[in-house]
N, C-alpha and C. Protein backbone atom coordinates (compact mmCIF):
# COMPACT_ATOMS: atom_id res chain seq x y z
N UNK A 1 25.49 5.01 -6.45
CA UNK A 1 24.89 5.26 -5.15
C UNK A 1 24.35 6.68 -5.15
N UNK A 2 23.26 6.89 -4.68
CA UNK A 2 22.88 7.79 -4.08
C UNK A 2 21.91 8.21 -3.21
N UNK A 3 21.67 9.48 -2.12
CA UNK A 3 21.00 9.82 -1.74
C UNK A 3 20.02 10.70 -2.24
N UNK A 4 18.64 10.33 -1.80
CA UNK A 4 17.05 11.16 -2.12
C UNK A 4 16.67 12.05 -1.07
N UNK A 5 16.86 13.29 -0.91
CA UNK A 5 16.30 13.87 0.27
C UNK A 5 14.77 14.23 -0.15
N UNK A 6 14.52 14.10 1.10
CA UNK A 6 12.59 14.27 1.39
C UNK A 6 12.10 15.55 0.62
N UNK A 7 13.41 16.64 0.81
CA UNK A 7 12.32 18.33 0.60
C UNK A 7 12.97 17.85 -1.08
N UNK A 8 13.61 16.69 -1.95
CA UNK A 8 13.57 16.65 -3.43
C UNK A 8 12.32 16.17 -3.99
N UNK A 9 11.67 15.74 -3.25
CA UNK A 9 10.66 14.94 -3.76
C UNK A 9 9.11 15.39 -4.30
N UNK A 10 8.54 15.14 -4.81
CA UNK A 10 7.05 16.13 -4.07
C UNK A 10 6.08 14.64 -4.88
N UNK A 11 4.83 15.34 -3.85
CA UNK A 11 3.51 14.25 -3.79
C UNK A 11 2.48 14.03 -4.37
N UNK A 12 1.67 13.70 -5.16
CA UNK A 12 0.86 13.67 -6.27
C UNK A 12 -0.70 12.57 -5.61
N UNK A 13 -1.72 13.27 -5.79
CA UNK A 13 -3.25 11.93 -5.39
C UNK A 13 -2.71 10.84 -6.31
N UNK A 14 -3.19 9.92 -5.53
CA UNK A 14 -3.08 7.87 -6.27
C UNK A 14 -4.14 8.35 -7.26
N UNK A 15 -3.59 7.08 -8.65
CA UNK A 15 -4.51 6.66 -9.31
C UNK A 15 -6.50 6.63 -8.81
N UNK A 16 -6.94 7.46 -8.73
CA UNK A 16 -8.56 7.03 -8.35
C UNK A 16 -9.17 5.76 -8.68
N UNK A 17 -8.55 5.12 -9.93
CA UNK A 17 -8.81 4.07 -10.56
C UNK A 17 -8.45 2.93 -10.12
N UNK A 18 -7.35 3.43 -8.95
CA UNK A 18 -6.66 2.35 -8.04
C UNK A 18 -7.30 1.99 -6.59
N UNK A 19 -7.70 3.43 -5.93
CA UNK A 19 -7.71 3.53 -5.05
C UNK A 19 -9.26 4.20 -4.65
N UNK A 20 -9.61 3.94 -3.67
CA UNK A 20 -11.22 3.97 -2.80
C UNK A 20 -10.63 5.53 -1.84
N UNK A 21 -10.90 6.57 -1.98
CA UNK A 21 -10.53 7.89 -1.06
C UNK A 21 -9.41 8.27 -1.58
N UNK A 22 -9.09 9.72 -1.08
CA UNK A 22 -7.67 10.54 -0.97
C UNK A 22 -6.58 9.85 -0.71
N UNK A 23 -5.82 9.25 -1.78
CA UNK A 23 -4.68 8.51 -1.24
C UNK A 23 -3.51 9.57 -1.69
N UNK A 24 -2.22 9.82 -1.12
CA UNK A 24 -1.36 10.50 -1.70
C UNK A 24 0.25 9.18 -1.76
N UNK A 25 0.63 9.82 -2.96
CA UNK A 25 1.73 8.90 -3.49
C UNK A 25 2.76 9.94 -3.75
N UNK A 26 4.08 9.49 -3.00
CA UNK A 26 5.66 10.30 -3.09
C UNK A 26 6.42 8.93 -4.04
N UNK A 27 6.87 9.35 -4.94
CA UNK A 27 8.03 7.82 -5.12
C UNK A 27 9.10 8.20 -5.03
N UNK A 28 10.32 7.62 -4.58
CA UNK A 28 11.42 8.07 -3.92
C UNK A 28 12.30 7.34 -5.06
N UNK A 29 11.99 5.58 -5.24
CA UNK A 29 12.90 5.52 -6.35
C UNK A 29 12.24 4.69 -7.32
N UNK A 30 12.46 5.40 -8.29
CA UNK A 30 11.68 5.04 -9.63
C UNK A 30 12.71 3.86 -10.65
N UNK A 31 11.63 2.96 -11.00
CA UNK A 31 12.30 2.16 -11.68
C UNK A 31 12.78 2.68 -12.95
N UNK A 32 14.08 1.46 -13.26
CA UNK A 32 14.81 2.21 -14.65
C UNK A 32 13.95 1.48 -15.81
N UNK A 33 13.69 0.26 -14.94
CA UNK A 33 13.19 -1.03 -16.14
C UNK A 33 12.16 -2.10 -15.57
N UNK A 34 11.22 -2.26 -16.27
CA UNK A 34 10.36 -3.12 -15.40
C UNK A 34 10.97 -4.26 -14.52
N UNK A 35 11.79 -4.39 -14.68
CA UNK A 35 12.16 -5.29 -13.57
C UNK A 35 13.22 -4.42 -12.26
N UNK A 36 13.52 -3.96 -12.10
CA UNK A 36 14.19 -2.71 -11.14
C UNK A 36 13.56 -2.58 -10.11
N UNK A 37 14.05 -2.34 -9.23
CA UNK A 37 13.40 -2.02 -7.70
C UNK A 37 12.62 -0.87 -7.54
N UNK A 38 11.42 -0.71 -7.08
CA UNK A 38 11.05 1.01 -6.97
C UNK A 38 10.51 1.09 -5.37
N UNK A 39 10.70 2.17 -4.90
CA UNK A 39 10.55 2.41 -3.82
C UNK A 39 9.56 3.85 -3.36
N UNK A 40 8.46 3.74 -3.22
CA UNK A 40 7.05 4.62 -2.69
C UNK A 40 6.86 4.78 -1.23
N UNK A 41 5.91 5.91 -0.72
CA UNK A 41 5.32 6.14 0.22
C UNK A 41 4.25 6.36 0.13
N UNK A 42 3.18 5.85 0.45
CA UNK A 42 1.46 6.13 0.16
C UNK A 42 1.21 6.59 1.89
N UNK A 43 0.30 7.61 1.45
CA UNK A 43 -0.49 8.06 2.46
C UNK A 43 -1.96 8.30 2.31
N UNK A 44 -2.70 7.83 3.39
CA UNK A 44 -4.31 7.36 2.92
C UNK A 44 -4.75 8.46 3.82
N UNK A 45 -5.97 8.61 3.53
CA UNK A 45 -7.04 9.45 4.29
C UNK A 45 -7.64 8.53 5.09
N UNK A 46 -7.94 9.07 6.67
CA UNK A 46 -8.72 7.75 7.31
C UNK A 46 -10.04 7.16 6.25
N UNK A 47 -9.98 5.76 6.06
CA UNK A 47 -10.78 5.50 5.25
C UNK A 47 -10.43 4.85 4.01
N UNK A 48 -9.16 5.51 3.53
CA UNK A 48 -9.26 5.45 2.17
C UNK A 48 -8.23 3.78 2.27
N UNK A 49 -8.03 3.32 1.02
CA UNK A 49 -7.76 2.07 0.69
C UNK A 49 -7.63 2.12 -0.91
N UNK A 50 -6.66 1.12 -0.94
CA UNK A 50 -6.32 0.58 -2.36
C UNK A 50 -7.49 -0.56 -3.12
N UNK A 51 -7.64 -0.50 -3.89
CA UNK A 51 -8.32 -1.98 -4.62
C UNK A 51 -7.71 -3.11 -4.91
N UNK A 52 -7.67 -4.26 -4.84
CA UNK A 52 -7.33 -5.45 -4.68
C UNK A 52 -6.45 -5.32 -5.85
N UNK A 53 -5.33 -6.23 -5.41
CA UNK A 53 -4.19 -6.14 -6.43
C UNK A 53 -3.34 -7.15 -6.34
N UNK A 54 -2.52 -7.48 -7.32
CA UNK A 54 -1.97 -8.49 -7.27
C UNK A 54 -0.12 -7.89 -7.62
N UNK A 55 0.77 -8.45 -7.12
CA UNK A 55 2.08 -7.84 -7.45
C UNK A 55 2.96 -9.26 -8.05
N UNK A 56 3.52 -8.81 -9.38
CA UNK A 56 4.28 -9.87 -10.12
C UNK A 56 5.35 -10.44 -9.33
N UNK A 57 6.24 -9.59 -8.51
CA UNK A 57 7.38 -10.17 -7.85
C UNK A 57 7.00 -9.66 -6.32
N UNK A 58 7.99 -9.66 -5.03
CA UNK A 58 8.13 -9.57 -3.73
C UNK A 58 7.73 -7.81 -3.35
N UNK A 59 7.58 -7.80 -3.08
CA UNK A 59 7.31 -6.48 -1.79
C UNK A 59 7.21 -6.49 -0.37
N UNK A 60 8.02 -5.39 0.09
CA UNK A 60 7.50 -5.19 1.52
C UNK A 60 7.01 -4.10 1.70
N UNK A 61 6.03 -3.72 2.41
CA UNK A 61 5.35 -2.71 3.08
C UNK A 61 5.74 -2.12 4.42
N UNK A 62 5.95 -1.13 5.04
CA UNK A 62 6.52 -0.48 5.92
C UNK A 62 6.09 -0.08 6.67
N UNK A 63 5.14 0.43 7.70
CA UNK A 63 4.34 0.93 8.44
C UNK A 63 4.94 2.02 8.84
N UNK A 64 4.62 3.45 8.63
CA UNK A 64 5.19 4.43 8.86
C UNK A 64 4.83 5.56 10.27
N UNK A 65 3.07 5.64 9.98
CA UNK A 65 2.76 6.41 11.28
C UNK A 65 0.83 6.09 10.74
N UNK A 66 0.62 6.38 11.90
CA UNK A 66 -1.39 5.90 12.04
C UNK A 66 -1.76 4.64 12.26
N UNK A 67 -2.31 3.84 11.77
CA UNK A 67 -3.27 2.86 11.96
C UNK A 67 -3.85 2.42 10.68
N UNK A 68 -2.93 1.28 10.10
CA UNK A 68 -3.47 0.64 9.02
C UNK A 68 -4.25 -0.36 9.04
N UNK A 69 -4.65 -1.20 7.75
CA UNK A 69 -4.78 -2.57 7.71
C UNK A 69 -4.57 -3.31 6.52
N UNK A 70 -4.79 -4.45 6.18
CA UNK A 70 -4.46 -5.14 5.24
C UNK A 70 -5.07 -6.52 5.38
N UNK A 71 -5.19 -6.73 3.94
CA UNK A 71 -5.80 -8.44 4.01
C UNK A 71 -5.44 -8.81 2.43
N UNK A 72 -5.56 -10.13 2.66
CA UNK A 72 -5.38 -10.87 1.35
C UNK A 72 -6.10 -11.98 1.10
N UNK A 73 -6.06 -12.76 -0.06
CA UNK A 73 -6.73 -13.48 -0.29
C UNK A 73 -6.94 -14.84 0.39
N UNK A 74 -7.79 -15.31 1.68
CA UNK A 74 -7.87 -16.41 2.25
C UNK A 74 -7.48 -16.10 3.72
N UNK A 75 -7.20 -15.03 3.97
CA UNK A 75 -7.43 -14.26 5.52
C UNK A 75 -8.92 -13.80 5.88
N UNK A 76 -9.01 -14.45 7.27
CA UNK A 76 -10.34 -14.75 7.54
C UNK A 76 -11.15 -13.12 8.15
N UNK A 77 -9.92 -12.15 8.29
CA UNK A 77 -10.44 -10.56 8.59
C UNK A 77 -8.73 -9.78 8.82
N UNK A 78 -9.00 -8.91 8.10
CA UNK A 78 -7.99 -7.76 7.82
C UNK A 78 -7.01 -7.71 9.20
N UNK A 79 -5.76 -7.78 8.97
CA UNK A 79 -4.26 -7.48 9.99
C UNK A 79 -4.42 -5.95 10.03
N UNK A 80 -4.02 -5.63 11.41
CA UNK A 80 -3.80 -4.64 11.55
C UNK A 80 -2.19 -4.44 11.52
N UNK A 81 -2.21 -2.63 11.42
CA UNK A 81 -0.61 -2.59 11.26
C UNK A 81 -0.42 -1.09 11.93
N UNK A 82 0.76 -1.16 12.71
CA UNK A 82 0.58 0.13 13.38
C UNK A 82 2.78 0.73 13.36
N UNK A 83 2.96 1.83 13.36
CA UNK A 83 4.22 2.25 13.06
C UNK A 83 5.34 0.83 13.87
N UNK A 84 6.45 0.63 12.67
CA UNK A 84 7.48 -0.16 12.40
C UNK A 84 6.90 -1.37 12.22
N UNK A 85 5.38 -1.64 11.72
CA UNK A 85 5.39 -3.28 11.39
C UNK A 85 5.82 -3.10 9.86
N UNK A 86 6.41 -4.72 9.75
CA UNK A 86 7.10 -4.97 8.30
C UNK A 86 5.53 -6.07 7.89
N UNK A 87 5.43 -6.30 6.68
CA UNK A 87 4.49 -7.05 5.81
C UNK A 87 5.20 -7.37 4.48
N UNK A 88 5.33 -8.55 4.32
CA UNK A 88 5.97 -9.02 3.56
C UNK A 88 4.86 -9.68 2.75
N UNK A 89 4.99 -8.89 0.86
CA UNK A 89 3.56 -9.35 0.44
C UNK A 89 4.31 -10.42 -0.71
N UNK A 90 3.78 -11.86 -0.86
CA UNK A 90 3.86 -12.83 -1.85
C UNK A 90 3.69 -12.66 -3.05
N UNK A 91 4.72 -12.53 -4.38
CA UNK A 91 3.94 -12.85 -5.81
C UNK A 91 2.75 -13.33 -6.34
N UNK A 92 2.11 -12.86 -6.42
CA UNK A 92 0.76 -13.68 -6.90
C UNK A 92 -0.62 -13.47 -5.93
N UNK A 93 -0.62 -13.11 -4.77
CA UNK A 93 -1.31 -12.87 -4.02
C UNK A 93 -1.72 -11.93 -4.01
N UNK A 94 -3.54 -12.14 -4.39
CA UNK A 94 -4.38 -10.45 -4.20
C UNK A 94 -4.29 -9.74 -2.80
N UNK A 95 -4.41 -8.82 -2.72
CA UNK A 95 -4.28 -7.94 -1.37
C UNK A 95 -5.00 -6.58 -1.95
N UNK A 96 -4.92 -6.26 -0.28
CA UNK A 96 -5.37 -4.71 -0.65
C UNK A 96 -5.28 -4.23 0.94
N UNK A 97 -5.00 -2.75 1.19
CA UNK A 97 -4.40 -2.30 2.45
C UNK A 97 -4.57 -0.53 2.31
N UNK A 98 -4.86 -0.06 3.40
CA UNK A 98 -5.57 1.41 3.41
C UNK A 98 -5.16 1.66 5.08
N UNK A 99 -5.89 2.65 5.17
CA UNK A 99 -6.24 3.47 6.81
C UNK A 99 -7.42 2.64 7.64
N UNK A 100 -7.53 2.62 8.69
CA UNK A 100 -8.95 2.04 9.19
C UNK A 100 -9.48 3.99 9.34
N UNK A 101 -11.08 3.47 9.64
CA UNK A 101 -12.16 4.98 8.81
C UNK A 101 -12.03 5.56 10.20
N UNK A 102 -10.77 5.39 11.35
CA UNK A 102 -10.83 6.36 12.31
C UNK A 102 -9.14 6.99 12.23
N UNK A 103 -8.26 6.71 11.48
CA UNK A 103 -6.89 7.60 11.69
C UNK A 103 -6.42 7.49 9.99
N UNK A 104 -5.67 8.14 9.60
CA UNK A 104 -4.96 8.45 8.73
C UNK A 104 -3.76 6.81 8.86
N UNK A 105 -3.09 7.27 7.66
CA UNK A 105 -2.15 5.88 8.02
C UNK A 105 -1.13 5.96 6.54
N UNK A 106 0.04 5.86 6.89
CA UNK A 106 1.44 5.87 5.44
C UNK A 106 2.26 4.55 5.67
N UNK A 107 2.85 4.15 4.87
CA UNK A 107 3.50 3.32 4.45
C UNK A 107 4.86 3.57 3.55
N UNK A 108 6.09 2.63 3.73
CA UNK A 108 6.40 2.54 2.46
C UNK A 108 6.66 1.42 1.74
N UNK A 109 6.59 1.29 0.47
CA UNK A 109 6.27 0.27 -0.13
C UNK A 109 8.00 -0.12 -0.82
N UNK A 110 8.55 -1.31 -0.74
CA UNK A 110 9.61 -1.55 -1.52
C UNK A 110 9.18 -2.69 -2.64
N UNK A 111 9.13 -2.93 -4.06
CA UNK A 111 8.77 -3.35 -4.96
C UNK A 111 9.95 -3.54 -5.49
N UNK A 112 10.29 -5.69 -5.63
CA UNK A 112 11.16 -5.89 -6.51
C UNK A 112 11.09 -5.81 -7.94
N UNK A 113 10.52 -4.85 -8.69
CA UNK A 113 9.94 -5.10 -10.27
C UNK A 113 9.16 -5.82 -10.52
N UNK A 114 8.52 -6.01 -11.58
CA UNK A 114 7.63 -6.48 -12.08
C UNK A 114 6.35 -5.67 -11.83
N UNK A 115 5.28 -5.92 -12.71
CA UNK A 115 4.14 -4.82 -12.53
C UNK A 115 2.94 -5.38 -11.28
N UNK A 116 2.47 -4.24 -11.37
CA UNK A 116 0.95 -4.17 -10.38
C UNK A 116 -0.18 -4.75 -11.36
N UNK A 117 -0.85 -5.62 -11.10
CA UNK A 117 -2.24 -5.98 -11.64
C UNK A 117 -3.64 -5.78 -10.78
N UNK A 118 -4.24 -4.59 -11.37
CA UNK A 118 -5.07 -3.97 -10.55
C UNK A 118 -6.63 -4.44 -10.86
N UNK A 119 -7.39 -5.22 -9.38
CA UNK A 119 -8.66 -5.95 -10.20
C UNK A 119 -9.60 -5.01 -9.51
N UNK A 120 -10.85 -5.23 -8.85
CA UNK A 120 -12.07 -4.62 -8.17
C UNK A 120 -11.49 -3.81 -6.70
N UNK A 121 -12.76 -3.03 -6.70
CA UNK A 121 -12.82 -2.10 -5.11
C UNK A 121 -13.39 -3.13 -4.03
N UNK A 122 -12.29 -2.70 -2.83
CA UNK A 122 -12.62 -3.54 -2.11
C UNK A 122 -14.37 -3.22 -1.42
N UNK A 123 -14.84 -4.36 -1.20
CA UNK A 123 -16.38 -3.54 -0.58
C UNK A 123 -16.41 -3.30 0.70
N UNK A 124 -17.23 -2.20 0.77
CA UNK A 124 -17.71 -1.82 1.85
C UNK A 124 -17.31 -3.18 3.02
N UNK A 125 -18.51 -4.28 2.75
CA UNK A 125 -18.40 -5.27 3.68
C UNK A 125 -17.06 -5.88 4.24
N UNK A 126 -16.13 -5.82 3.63
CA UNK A 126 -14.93 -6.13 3.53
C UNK A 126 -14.04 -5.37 4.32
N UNK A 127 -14.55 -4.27 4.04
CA UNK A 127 -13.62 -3.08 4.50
C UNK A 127 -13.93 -3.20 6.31
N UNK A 128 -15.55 -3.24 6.16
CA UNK A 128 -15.95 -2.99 7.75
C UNK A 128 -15.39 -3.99 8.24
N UNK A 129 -14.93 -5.36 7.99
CA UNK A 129 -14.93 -6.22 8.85
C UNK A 129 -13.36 -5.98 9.98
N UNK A 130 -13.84 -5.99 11.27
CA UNK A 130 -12.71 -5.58 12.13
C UNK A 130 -11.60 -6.36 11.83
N UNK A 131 -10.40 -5.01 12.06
CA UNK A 131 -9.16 -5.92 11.59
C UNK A 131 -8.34 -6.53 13.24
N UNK A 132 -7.84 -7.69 13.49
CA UNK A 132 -7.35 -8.45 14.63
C UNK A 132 -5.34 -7.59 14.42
N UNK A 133 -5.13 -8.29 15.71
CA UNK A 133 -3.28 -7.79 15.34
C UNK A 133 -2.80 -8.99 15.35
């Protein structure tokens, strides 16, 4: 067991290769082994967003503070998400989730192991389309 305090940690820009804008990434708990739990906080720039991705095992997403969104594959326009919503993302299912281009927006991410499979940027068109709650 143990505890991670916040001032141990420090914050590093996302992959660019991952991500569409200024994203910042804290990881709090790092896996031992690809299959291990890891546990992140992403913080986006209003605007910014991840690229479509797919996750091998379960995750939940956390809604921390701002005004997010999210969509996945066969959602007819992006969920919104605003502080304490939970999102529970499926194995196998592309997604992708950022800030809307008027507030900032963090998360945290809990990841049962297994890797990230990272495909295209989400587009523009995609992005604009209003997200519903």
């Amino acid at each position: 067991m143990r505890v991670i305090p916040e001032r141990s940690l420090t914050s590093q820009l996302a992959d660019p290769a991952c991500f569409t804008g200024r994203v910042w990434s804290t990881q709090y708990v790092e896996p031992a082994s690809a299959d291990a739990l890891a546990g992140s906080r992403f913080l986006y720039d209003p605007g910014a967003r991840s690229h479509w991705h797919v996750h091998e095992r379960e995750q939940f997403i956390i809604a921390e503070f701002g005004v997010g969104i999210v969509a996945w594959d066969g959602l007819a326009a992006p969920h919104r998400l605003t502080p304490g919503d939970w999102w529970h993302v499926e194995p196998g299912v592309p997604h992708w989730h950022g800030a809307t281009p008027e507030a900032p927006f963090a998360h945290l991410a809990v990841t049962a192991g297994g890797s990230t499979i990272w495909l295209h940027r989400v587009s523009d068109e995609d992005f604009g389309t209003p997200p519903h709650d």
